[in-house]
N, C-alpha and C. Protein backbone atom coordinates (compact mmCIF):
# COMPACT_ATOMS: atom_id res chain seq x y z
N UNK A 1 20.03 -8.63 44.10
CA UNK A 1 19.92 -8.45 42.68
C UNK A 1 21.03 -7.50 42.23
N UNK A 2 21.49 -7.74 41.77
CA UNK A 2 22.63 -7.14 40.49
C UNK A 2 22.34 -6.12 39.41
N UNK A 3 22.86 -4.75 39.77
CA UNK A 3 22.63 -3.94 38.55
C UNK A 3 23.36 -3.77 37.43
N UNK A 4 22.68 -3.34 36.36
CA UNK A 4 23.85 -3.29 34.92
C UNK A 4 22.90 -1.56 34.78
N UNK A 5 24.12 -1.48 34.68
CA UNK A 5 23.77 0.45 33.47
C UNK A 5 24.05 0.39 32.10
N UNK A 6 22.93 0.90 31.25
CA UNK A 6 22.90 0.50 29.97
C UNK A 6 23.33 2.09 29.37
N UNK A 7 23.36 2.05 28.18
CA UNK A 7 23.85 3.68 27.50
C UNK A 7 22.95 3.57 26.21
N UNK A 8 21.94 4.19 26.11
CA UNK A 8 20.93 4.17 24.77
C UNK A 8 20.48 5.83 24.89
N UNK A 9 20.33 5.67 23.67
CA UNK A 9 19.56 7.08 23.10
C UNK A 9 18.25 7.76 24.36
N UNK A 10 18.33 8.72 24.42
CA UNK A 10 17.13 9.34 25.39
C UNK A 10 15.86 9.18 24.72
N UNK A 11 15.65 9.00 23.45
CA UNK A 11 14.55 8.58 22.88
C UNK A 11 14.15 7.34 23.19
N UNK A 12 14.75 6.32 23.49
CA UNK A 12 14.98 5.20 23.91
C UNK A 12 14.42 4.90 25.32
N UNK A 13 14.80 5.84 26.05
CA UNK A 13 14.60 5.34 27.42
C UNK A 13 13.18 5.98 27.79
N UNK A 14 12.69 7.10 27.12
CA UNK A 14 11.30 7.56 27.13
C UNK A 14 10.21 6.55 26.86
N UNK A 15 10.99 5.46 25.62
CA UNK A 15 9.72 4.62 25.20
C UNK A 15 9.79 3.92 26.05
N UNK A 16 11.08 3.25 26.61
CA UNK A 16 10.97 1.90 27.65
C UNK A 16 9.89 2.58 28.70
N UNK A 17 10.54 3.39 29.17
CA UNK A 17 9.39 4.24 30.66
C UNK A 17 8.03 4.10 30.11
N UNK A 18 7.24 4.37 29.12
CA UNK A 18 6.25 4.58 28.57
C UNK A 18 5.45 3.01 28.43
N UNK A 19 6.53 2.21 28.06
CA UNK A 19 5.99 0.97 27.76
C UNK A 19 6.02 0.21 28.79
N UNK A 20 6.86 0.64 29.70
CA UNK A 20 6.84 0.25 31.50
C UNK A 20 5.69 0.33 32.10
N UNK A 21 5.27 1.35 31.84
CA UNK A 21 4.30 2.65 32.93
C UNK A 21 2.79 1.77 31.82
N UNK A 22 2.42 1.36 30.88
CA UNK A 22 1.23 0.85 29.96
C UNK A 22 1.33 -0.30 30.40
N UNK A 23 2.29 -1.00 30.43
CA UNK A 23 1.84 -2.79 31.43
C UNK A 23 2.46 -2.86 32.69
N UNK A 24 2.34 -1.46 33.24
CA UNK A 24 2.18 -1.63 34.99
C UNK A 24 3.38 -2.71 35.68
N UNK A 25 4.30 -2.15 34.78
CA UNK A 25 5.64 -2.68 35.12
C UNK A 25 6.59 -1.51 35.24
N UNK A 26 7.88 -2.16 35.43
CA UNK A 26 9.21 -1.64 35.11
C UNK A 26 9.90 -1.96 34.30
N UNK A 27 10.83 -1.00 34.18
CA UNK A 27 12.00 -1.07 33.00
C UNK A 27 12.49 -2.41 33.26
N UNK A 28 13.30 -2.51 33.98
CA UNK A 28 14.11 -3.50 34.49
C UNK A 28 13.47 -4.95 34.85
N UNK A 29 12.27 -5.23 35.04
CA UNK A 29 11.18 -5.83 34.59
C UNK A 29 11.09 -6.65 33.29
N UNK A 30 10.65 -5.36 32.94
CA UNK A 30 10.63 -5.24 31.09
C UNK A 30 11.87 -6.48 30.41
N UNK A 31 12.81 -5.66 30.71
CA UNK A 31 13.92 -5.91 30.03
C UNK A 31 14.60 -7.45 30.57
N UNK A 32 14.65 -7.97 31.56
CA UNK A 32 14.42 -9.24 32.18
C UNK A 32 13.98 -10.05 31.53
N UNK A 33 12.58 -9.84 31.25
CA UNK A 33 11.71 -10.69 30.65
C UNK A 33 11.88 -10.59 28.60
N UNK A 34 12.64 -9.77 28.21
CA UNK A 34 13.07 -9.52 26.82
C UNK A 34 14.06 -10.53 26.66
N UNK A 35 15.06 -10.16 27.96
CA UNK A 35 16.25 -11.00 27.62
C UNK A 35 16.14 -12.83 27.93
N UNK A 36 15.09 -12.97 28.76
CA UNK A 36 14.75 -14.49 28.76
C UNK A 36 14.07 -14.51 27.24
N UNK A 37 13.40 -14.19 26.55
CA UNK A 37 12.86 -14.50 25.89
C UNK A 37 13.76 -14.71 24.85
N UNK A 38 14.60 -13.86 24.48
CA UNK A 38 15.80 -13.95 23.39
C UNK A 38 16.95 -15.72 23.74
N UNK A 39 16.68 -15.33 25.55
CA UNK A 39 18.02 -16.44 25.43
C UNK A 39 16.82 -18.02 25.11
N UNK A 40 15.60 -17.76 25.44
CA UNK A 40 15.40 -19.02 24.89
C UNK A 40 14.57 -19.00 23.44
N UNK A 41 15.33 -18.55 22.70
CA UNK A 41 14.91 -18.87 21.32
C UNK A 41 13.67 -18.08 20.76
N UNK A 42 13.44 -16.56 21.15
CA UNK A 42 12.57 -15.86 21.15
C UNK A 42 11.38 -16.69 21.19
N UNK A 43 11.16 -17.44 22.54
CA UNK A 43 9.90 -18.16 22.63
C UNK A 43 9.56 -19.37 22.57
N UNK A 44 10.49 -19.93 21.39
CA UNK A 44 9.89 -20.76 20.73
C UNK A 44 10.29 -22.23 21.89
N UNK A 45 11.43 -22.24 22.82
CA UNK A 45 11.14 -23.49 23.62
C UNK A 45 10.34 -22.82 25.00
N UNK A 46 9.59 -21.43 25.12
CA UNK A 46 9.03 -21.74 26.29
C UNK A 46 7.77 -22.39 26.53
N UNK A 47 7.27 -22.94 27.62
CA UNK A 47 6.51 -23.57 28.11
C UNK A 47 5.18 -22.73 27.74
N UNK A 48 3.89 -23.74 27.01
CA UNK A 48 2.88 -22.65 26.71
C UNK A 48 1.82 -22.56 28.38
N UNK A 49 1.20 -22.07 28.40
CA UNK A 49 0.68 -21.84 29.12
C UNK A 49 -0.94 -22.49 28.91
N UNK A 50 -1.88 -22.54 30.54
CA UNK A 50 -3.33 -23.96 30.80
C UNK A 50 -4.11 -22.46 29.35
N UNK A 51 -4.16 -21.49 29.35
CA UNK A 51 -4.67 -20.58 28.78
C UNK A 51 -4.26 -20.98 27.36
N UNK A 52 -3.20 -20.29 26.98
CA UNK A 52 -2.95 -20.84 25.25
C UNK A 52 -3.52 -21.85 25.21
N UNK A 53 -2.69 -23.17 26.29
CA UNK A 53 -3.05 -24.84 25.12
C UNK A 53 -4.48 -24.73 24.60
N UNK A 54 -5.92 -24.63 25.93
CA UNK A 54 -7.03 -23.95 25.40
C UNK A 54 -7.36 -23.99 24.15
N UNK A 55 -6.80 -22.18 24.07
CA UNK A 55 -6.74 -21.24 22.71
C UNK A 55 -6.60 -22.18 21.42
N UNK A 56 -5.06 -23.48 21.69
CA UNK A 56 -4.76 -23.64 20.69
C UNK A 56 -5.24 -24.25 19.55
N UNK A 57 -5.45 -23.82 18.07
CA UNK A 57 -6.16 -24.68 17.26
C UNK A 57 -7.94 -24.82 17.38
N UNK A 58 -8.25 -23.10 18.06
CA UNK A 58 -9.66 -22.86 17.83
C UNK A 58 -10.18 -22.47 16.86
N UNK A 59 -9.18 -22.09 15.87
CA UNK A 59 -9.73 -21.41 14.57
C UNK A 59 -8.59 -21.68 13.30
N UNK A 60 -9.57 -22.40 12.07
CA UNK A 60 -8.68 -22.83 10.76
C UNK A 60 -8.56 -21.24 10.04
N UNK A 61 -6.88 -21.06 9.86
CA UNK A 61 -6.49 -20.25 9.33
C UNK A 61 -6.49 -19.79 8.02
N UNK A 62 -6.54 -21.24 7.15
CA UNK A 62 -7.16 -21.88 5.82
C UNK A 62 -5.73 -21.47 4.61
N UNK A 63 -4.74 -21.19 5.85
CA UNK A 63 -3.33 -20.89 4.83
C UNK A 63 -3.05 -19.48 5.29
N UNK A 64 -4.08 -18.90 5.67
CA UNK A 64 -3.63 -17.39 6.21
C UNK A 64 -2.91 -16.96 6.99
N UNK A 65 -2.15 -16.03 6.63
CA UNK A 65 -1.29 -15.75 8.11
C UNK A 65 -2.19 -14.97 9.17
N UNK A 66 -1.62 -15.09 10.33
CA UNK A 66 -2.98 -14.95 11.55
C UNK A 66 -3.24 -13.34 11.53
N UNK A 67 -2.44 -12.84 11.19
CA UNK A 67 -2.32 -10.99 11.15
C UNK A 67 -3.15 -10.65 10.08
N UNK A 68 -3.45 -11.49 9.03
CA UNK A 68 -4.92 -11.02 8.09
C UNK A 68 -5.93 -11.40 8.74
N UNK A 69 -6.03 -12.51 9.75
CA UNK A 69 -7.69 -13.31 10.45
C UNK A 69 -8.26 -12.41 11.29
N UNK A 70 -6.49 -11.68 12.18
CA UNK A 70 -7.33 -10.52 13.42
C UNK A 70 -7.25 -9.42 12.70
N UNK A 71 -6.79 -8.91 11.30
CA UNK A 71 -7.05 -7.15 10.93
C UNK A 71 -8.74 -7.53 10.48
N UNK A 72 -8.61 -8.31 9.71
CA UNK A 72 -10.44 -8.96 9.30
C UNK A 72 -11.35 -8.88 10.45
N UNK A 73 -11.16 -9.53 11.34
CA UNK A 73 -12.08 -9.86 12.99
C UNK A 73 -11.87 -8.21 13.39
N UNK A 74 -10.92 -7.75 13.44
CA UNK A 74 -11.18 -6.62 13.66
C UNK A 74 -11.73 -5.03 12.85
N UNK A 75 -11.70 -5.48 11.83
CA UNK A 75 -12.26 -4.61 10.75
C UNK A 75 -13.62 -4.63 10.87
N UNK A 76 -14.15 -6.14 11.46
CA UNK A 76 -15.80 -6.56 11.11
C UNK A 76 -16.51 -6.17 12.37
N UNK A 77 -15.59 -6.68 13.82
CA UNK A 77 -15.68 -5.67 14.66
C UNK A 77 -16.12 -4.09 15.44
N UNK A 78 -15.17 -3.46 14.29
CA UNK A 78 -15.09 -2.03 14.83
C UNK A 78 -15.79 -1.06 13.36
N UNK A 79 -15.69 -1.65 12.47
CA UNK A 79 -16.52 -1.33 11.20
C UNK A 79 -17.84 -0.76 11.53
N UNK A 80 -18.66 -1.50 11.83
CA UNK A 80 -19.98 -0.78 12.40
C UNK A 80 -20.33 0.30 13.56
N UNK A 81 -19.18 0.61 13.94
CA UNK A 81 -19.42 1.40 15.15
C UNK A 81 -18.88 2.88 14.43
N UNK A 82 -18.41 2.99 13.48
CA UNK A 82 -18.34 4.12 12.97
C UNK A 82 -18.69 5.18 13.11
């Protein structure tokens, strides 16, 4: 494997470590899997996965964007535990 040295802000490299060290990965890891994702079209031609297809099209959005369905599901959620 082949190394590259990058030059970013020290603020920068605290969060990568941080966000490394929360999904029990690595930087270099991390960043691997950023840059596949960018070179294929941030996502949009990768292969979905037996899990998503599942998922897909379990719930009518009714025009909503999905980030109002889960702050809602989660408002109704965590609301009562107050």
């Amino acid at each position: 494997m082949a190394k590259l040295t990058l030059s970013v802000d020290a603020e920068i490299i605290e969060q990568a470590k941080r966000l490394a060290a929360e999904n029990h990965t690595s930087v270099s890891a991390m960043f691997a899997r950023f840059i596949r994702l960018l070179a294929n079209g941030a996502g949009g031609n990768m292969p979905i996965g037996k899990i998503a297809k599942k998922a897909s099209g379990m719930i009518d959005l009714k025009g909503r964007d999905y980030r109002d369905v889960l702050t809602d599901s989660l408002v109704d959620k965590y609301a009562a535990r107050s």
